[in-house]
N, C-alpha and C. Protein backbone atom coordinates (compact mmCIF):
# COMPACT_ATOMS: atom_id res chain seq x y z
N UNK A 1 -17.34 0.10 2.37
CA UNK A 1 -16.13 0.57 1.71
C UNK A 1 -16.25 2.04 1.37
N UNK A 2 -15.10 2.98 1.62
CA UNK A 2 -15.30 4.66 1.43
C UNK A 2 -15.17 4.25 0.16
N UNK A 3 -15.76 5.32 -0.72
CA UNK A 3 -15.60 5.64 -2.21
C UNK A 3 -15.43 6.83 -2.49
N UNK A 4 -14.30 6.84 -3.04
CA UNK A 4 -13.85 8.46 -3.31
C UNK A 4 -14.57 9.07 -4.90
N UNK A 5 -15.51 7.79 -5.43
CA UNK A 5 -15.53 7.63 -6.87
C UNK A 5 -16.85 8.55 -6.81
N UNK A 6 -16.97 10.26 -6.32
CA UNK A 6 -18.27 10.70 -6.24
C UNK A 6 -18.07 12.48 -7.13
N UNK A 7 -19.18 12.26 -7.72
CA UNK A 7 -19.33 13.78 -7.94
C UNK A 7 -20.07 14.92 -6.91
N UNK A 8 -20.16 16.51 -7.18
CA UNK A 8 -20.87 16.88 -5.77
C UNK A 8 -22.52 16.98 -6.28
N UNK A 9 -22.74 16.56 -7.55
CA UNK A 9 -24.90 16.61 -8.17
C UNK A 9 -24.30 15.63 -9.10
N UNK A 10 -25.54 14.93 -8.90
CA UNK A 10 -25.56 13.89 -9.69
C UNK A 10 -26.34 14.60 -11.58
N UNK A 11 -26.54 15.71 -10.99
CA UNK A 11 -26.58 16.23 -12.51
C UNK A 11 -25.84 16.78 -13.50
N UNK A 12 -24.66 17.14 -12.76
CA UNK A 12 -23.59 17.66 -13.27
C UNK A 12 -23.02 17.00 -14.61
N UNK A 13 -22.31 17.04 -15.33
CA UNK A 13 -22.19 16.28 -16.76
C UNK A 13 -20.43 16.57 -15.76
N UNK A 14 -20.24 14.98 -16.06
CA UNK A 14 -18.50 15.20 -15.54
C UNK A 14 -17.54 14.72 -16.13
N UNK A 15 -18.09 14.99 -17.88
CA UNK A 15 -16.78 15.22 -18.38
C UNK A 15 -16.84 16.59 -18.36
N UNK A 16 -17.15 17.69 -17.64
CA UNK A 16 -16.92 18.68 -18.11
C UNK A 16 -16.36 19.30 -16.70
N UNK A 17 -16.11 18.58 -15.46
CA UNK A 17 -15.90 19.05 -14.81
C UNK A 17 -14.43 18.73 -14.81
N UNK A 18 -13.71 19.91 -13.74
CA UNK A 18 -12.10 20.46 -13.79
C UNK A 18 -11.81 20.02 -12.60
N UNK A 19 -10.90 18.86 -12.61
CA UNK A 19 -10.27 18.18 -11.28
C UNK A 19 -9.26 18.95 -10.97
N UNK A 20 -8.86 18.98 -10.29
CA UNK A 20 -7.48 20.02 -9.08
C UNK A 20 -6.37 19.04 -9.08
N UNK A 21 -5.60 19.63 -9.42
CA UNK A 21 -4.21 18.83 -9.88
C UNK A 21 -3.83 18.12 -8.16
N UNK A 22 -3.45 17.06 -8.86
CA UNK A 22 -2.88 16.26 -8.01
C UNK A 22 -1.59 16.90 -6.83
N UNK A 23 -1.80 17.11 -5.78
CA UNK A 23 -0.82 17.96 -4.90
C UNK A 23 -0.38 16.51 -3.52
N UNK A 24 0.81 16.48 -4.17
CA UNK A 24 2.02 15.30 -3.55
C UNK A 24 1.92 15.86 -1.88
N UNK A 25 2.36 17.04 -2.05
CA UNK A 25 2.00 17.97 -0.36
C UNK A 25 1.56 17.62 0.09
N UNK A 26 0.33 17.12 -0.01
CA UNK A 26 -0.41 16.90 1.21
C UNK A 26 -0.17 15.75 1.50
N UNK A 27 0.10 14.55 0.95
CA UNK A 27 0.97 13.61 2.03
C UNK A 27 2.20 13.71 2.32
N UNK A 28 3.63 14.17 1.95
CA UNK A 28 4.46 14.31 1.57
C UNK A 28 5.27 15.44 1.40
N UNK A 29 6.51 16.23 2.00
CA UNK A 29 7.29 17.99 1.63
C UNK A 29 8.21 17.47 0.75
N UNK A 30 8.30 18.28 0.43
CA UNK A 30 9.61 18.06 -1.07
C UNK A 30 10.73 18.30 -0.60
N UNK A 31 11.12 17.87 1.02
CA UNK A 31 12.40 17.84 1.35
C UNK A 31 12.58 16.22 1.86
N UNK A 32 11.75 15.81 1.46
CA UNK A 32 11.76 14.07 1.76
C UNK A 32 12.99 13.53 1.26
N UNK A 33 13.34 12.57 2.46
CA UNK A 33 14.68 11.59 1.50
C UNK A 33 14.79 11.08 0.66
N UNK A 34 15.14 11.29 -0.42
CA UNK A 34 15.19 10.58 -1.87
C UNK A 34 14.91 9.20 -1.49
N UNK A 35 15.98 8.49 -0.10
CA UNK A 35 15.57 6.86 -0.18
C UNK A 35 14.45 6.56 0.17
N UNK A 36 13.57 7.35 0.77
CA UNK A 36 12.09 6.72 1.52
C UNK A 36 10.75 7.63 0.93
N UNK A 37 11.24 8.09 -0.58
CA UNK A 37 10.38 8.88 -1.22
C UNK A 37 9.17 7.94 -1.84
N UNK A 38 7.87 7.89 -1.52
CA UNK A 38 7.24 7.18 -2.28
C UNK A 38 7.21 7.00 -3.57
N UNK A 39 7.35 7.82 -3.94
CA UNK A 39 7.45 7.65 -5.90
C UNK A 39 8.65 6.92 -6.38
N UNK A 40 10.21 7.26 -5.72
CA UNK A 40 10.96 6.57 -6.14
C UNK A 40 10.83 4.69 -5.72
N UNK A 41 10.19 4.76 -4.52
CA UNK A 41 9.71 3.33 -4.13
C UNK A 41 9.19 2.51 -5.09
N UNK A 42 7.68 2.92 -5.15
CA UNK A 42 6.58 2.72 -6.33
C UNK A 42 7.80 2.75 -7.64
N UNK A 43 8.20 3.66 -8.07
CA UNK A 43 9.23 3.28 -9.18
C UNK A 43 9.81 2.09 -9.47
N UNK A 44 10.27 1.67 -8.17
CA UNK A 44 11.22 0.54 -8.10
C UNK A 44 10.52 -0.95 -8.00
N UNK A 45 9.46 -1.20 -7.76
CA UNK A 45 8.48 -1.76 -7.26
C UNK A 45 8.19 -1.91 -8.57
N UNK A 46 6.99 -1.09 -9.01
CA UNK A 46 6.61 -1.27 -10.66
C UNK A 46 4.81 -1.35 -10.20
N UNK A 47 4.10 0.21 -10.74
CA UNK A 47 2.95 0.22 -10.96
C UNK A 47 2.49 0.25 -11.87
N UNK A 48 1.84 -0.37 -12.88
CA UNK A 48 1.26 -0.25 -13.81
C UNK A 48 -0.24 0.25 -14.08
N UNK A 49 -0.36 0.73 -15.31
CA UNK A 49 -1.82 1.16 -15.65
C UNK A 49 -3.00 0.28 -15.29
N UNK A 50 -3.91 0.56 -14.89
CA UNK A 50 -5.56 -0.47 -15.05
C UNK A 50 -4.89 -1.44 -13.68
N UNK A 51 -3.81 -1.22 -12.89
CA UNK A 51 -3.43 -2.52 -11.38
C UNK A 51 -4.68 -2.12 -10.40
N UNK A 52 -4.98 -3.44 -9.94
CA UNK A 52 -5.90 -2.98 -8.75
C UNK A 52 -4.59 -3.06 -7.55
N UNK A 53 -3.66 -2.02 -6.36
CA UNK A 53 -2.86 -1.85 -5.77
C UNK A 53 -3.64 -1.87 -4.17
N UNK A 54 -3.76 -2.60 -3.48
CA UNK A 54 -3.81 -3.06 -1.86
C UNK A 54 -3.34 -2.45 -0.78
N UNK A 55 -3.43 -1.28 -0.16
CA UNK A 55 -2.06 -0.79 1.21
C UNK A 55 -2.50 -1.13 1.99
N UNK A 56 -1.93 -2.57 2.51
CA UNK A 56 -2.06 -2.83 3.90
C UNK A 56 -1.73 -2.20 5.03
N UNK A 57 -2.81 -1.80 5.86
CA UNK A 57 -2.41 -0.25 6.79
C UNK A 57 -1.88 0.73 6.28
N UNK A 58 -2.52 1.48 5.63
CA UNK A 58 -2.22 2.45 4.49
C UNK A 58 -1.71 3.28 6.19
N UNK A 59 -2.18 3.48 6.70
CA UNK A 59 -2.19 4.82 7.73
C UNK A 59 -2.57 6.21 7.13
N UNK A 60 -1.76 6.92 7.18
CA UNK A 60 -2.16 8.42 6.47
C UNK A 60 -2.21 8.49 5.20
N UNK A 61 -1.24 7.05 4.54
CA UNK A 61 -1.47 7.01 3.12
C UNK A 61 0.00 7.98 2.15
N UNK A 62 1.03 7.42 3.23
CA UNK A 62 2.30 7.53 1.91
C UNK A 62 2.37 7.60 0.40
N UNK A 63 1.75 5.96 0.26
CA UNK A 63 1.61 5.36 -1.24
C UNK A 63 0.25 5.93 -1.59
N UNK A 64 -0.83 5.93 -0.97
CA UNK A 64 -1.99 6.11 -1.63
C UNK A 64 -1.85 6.70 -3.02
N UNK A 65 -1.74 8.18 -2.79
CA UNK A 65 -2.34 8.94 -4.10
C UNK A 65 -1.14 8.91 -5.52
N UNK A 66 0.04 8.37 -4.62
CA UNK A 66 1.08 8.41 -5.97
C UNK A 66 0.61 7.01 -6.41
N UNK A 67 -0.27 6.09 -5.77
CA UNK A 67 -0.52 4.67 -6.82
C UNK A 67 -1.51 4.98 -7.27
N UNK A 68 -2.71 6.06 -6.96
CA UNK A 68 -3.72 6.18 -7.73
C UNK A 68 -3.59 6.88 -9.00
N UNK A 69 -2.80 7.67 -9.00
CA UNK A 69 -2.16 8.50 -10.58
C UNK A 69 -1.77 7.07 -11.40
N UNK A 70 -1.01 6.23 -10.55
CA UNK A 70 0.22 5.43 -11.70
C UNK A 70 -1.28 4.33 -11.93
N UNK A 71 -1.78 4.23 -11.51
CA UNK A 71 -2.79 3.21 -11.90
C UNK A 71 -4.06 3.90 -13.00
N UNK A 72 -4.27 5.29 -13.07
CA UNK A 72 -5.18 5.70 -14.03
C UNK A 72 -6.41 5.65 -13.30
N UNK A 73 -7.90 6.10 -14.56
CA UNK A 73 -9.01 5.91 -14.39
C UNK A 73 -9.23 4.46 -13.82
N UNK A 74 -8.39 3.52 -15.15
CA UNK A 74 -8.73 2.08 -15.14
C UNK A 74 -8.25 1.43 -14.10
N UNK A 75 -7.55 1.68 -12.84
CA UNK A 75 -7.10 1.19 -12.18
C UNK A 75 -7.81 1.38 -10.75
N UNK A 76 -7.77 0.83 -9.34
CA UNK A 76 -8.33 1.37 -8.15
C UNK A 76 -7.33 0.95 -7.33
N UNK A 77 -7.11 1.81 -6.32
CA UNK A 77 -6.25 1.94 -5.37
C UNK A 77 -7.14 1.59 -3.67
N UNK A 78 -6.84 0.19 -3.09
CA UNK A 78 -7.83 0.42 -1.82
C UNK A 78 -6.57 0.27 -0.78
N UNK A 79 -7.63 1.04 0.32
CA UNK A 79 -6.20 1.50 1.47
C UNK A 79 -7.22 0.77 2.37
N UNK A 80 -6.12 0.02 3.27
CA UNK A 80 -6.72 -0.90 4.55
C UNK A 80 -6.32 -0.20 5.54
N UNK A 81 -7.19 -0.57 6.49
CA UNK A 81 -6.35 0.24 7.78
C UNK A 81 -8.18 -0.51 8.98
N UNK A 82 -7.37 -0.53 10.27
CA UNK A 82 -8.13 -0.87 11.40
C UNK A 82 -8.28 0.35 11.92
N UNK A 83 -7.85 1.63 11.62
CA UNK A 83 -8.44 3.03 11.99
C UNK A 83 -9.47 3.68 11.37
N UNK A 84 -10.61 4.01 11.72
CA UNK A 84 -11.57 4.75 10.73
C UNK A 84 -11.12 5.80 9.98
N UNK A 85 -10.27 6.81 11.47
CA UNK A 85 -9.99 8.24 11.46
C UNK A 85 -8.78 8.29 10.05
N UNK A 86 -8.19 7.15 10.06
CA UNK A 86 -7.07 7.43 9.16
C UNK A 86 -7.70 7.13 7.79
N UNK A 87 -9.08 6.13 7.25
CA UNK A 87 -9.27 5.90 6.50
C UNK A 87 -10.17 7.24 5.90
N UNK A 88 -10.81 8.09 6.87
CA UNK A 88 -11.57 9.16 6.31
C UNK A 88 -10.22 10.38 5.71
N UNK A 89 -9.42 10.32 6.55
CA UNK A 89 -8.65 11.23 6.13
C UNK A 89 -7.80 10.78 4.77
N UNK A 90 -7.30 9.75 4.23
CA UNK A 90 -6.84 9.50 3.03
C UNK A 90 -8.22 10.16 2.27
N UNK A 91 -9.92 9.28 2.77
CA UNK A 91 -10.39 9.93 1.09
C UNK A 91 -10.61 11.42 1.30
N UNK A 92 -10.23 12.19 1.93
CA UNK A 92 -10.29 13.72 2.73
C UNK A 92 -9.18 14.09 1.23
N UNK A 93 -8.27 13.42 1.81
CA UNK A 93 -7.09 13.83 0.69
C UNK A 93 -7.03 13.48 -0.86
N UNK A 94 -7.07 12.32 -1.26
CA UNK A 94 -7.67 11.59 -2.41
C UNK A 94 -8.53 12.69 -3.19
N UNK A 95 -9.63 13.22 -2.42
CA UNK A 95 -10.92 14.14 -2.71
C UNK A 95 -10.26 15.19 -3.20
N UNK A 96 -9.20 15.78 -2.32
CA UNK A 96 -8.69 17.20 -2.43
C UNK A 96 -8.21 16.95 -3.97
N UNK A 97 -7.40 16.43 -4.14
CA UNK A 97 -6.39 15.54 -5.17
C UNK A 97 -6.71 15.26 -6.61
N UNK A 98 -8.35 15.00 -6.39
CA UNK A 98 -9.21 15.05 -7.54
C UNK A 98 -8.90 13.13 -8.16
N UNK A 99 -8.68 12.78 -7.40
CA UNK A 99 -8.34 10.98 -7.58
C UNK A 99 -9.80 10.24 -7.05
N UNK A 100 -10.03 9.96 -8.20
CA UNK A 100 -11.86 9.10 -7.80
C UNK A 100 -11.50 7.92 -8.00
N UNK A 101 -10.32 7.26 -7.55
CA UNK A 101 -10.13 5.30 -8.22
C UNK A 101 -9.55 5.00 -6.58
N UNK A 102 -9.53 5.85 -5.67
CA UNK A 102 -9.26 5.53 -4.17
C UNK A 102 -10.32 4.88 -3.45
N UNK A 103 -10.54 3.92 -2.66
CA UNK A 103 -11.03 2.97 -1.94
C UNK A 103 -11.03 2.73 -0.17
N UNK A 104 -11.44 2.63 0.50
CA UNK A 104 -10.71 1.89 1.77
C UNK A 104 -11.81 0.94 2.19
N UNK A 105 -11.01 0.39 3.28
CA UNK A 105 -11.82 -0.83 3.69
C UNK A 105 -11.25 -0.81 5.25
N UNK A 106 -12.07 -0.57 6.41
CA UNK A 106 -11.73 -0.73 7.63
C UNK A 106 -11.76 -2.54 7.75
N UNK A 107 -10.26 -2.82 8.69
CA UNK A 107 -10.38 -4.64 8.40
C UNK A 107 -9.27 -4.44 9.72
N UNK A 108 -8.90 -5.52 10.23
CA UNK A 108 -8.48 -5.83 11.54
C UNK A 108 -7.17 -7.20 10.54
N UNK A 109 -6.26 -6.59 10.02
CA UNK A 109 -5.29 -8.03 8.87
C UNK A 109 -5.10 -8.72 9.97
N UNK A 110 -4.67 -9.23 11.42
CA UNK A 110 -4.86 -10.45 11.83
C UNK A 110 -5.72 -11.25 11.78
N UNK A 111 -7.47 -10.45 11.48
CA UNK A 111 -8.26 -11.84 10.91
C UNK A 111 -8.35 -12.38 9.98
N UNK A 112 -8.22 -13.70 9.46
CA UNK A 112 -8.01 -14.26 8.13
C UNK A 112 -9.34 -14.10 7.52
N UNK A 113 -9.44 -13.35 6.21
CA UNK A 113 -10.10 -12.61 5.53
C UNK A 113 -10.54 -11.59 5.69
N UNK A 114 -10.04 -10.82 6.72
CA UNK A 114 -10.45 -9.58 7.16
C UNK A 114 -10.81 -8.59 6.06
N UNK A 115 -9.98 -8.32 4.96
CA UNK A 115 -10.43 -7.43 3.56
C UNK A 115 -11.67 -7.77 2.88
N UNK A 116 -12.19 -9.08 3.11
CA UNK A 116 -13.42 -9.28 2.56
C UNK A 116 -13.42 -9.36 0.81
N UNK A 117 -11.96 -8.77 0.44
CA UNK A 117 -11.77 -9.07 -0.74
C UNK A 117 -11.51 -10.22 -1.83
N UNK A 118 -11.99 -10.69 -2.77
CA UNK A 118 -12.15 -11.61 -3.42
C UNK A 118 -10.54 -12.34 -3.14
N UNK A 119 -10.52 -13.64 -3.51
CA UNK A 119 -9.58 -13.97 -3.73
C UNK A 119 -9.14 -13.77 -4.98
N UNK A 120 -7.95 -13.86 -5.71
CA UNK A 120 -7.01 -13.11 -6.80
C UNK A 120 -7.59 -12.26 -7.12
N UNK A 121 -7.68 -11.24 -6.51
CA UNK A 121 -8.63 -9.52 -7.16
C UNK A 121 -7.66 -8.58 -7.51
N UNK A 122 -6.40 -8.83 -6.59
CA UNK A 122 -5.42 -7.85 -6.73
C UNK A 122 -3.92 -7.76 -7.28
N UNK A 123 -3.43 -6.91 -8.11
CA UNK A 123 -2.47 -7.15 -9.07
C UNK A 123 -0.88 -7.20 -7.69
N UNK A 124 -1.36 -6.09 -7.33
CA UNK A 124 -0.04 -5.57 -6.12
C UNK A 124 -0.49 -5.42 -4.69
N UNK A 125 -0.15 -5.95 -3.30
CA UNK A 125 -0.12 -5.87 -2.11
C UNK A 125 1.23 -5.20 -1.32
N UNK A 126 0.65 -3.67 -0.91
CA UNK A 126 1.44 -2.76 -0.41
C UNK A 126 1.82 -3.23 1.22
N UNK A 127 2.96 -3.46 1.91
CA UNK A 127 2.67 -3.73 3.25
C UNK A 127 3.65 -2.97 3.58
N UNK A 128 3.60 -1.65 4.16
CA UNK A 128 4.61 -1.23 4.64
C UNK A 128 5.00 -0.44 6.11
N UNK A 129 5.75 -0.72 6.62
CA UNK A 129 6.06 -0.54 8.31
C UNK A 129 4.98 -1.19 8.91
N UNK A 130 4.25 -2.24 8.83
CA UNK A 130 2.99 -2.70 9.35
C UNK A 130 3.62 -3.86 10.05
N UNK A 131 4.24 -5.04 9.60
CA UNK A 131 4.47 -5.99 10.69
C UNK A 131 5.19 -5.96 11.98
N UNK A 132 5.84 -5.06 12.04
CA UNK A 132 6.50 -5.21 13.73
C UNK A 132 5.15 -4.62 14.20
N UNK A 133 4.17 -3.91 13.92
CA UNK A 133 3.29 -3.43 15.05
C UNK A 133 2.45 -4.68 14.97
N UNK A 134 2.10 -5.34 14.59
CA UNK A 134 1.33 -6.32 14.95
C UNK A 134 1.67 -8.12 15.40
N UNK A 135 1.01 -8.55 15.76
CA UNK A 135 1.45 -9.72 16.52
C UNK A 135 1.46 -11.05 15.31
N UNK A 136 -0.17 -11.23 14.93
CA UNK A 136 -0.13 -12.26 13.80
C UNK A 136 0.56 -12.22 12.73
N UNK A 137 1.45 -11.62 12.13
CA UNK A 137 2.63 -11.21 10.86
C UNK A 137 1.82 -12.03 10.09
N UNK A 138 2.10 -13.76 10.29
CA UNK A 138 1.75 -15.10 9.08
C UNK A 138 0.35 -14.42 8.61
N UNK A 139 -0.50 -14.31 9.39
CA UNK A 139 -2.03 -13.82 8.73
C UNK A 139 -2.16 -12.94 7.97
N UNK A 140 -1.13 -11.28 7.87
CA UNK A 140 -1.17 -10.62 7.51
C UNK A 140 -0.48 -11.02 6.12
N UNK A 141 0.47 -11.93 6.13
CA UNK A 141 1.02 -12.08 4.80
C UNK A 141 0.11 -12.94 4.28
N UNK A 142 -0.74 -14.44 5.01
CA UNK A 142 -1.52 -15.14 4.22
C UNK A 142 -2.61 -14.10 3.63
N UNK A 143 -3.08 -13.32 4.11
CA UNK A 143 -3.85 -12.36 3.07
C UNK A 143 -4.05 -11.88 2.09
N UNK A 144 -2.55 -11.23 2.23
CA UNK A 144 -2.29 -10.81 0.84
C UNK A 144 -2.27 -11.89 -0.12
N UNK A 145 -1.36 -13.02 0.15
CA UNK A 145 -1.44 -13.68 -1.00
C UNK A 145 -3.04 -14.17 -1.17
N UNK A 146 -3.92 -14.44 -0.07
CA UNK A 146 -4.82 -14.90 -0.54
C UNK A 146 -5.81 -13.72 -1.87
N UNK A 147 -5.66 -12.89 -1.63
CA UNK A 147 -6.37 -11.62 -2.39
C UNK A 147 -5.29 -11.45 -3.77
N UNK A 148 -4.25 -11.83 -3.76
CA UNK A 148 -3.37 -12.08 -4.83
C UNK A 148 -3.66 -12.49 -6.14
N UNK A 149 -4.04 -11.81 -7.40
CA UNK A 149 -3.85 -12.46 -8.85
C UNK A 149 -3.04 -13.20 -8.96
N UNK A 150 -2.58 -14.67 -9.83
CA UNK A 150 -1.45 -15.32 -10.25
C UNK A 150 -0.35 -14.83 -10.76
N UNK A 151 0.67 -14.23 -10.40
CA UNK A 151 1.30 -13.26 -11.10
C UNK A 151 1.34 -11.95 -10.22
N UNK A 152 0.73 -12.43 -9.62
CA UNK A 152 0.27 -10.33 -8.81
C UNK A 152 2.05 -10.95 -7.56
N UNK A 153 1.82 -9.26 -6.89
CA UNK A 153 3.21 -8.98 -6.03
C UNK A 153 2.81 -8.60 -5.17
N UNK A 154 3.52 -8.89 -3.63
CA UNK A 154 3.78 -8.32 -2.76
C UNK A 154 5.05 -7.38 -2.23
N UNK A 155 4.78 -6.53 -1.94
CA UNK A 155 5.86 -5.67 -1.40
C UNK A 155 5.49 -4.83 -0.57
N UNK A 156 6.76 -5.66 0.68
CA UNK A 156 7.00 -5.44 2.25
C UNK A 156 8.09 -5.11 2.27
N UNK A 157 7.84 -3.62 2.69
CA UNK A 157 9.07 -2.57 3.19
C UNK A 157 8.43 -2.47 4.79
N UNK A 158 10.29 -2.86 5.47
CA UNK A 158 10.30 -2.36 6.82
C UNK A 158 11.74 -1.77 7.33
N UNK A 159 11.89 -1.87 8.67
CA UNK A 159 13.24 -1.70 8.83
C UNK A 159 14.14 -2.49 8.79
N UNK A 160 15.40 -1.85 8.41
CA UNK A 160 16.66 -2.89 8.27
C UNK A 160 17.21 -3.49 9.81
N UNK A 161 17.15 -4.91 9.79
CA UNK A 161 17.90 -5.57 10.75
C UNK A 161 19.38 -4.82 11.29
N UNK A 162 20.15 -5.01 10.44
CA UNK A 162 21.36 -4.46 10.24
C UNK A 162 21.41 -3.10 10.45
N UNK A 163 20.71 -2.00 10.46
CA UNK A 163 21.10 -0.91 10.46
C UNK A 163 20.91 0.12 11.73
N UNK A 164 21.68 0.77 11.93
CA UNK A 164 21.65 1.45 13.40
C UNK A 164 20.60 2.44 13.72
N UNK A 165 20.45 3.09 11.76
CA UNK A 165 19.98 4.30 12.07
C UNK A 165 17.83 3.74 12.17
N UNK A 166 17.58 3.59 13.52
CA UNK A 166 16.05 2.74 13.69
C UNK A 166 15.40 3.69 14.44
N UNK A 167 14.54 3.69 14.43
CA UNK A 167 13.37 4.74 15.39
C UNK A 167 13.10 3.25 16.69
N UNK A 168 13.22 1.56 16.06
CA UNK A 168 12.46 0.69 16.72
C UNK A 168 14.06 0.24 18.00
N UNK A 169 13.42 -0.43 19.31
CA UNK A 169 14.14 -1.83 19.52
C UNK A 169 14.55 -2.44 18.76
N UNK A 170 15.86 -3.37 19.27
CA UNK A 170 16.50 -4.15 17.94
C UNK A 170 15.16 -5.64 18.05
N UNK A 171 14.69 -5.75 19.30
CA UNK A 171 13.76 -6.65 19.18
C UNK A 171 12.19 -6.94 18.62
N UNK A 172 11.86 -5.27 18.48
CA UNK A 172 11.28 -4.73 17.22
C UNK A 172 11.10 -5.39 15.71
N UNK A 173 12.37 -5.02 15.13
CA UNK A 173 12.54 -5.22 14.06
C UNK A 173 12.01 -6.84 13.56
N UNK A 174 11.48 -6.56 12.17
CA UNK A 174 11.24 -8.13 12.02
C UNK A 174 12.34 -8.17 10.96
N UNK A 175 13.56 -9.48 10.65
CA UNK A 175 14.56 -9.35 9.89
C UNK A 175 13.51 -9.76 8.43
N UNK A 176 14.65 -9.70 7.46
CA UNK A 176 14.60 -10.10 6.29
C UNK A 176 14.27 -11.24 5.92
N UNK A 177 14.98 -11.88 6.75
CA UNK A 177 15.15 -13.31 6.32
C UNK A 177 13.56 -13.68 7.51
N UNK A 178 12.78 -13.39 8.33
CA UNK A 178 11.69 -14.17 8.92
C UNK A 178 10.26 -13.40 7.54
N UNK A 179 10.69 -12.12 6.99
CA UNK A 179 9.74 -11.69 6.13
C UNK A 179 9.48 -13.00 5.06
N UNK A 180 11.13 -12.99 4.51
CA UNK A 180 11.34 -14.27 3.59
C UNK A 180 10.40 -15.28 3.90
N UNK A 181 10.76 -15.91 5.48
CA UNK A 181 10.21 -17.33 5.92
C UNK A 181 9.11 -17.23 5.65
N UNK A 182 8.06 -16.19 6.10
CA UNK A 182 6.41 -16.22 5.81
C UNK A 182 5.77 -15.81 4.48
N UNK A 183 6.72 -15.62 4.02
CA UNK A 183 6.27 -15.24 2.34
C UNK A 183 6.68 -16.52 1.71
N UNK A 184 7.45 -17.55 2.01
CA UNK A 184 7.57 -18.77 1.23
C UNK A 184 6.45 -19.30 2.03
N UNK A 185 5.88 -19.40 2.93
CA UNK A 185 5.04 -19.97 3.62
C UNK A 185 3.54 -20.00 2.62
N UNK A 186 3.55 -18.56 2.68
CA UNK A 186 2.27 -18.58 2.00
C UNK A 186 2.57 -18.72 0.44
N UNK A 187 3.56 -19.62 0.02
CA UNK A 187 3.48 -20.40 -1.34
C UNK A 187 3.93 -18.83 -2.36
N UNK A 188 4.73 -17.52 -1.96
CA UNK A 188 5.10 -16.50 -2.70
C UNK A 188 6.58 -16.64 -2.73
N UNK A 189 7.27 -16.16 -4.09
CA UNK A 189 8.66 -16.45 -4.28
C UNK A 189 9.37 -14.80 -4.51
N UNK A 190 10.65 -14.88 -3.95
CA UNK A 190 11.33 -13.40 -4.01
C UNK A 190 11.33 -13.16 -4.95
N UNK A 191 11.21 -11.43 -5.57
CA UNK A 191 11.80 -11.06 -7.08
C UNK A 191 12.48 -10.25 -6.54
N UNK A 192 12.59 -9.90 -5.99
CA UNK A 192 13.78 -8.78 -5.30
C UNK A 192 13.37 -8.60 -4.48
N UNK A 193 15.06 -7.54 -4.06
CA UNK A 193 14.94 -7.12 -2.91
C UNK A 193 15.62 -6.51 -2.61
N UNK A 194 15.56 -4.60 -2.37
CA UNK A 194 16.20 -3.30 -2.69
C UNK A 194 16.20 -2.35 -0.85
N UNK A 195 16.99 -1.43 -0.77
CA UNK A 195 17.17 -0.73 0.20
C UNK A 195 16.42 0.65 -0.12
N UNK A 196 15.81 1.27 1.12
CA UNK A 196 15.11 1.75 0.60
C UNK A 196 15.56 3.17 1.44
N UNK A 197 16.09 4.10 1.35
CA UNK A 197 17.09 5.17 2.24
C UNK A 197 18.11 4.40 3.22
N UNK A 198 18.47 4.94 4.60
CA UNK A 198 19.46 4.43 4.92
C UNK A 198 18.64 3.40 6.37
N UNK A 199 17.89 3.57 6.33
CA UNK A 199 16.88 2.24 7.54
C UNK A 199 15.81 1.54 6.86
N UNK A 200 15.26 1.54 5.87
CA UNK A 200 14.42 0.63 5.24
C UNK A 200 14.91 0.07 4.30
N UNK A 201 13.97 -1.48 3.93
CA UNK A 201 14.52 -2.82 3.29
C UNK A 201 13.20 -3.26 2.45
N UNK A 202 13.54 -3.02 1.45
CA UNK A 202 11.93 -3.63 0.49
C UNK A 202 12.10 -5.11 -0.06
N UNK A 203 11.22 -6.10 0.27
CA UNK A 203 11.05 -7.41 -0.46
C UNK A 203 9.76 -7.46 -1.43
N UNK A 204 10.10 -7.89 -2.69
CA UNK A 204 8.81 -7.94 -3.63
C UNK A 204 8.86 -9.34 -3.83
N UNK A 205 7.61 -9.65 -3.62
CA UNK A 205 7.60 -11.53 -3.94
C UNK A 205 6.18 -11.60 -5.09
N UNK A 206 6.51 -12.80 -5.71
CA UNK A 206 5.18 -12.54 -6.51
C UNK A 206 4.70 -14.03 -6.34
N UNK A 207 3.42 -14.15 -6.59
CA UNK A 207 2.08 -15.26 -6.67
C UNK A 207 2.56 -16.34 -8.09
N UNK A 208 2.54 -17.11 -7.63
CA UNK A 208 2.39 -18.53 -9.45
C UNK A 208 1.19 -18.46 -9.68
């Protein structure tokens, strides 16, 4: 597992050292669409202090560093991904960022347990634009819930069925309603479910 949780001497006294403000930039320009802005997402969603937060296929890491702020010291943020290159470069960034509660875990989510992570370890499971690229979807959602606290959430943002404006095939797209089907599958119930600019669709389901 990368650990971003490092100082550069282990002699250093680090409360005294001066972290580098958190810079959104580097994942993110401040001409982003208000609807597909990570922070307003995460807003809507709901991060709390001390959450352990999950990104399934983080990739470059959208959500990463705005869930590692909203989560605090007390909280850890781990980013999944089956790419190395993408997982060095989040803690590349994380590092820059001065965020030591960032994590990753190289894992392959079609294998069932691929995260290696405990079962109920995690408060929130991030899945976003990840299921049309992959084939096993059910595995990727039984995961999450399996790594799921009682009470903990999932939230899967992808593209809208319905909407024209798509980068994908319409045969691409996975709808709403098959996200639905495999999230009741794996025993998770809707709490909503919000639009997220004018081509993405967020479902939050949570764990009993």
């Amino acid at each position: 597992m990368l650990n971003t949780n490092k100082t550069s001497s282990a002699n250093n006294d680090h409360y005294k050292i001066t972290l580098p403000k958190f810079d959104r930039s580097l994942f993110f320009g401040e001409n982003k669409n208000i609807g597909t802005d990570p922070g307003k997402i995460l807003n809507e969603i709901g991060v709390n202090k001390n959450d352990v937060v999950v990104d399934f296929g983080c990739g470059v890491g959208f959500f990463i560093l705005d869930s590692g702020v909203r989560v605090g010291e007390g909280g850890k943020v781990i980013a999944v991904d089956i790419d190395q290159n993408m997982l060095e470069s989040v803690k590349k960034k994380a590092m820059e960022s001065g965020l030591k509660n960032i994590y990753g875990i190289k894992a392959d989510l079609e294998t069932p347990g691929a995260t290696k992570l405990g079962n109920e370890s995690a408060d929130l499971v991030l899945v976003i634009n990840l299921l049309y690229l992959v084939n096993k979807k059910q595995e990727v959602i039984n995961e999450a819930a399996r790594i799921l606290k009682s009470g903990g959430r999932l939230a899967v943002m992808d593209w809208k069925d319905k909407s024209d404006k798509t980068m994908l095939e319409k045969h691409q797209i996975i709808s709403s309603t098959e996200i639905k089907n495999m999230a009741r599958k794996a025993e998770l119930s809707l709490q909503k479910n919000f639009e997220a600019g004018i081509s993405h669709e967020v479902n939050v389901f949570t764990k009993k």
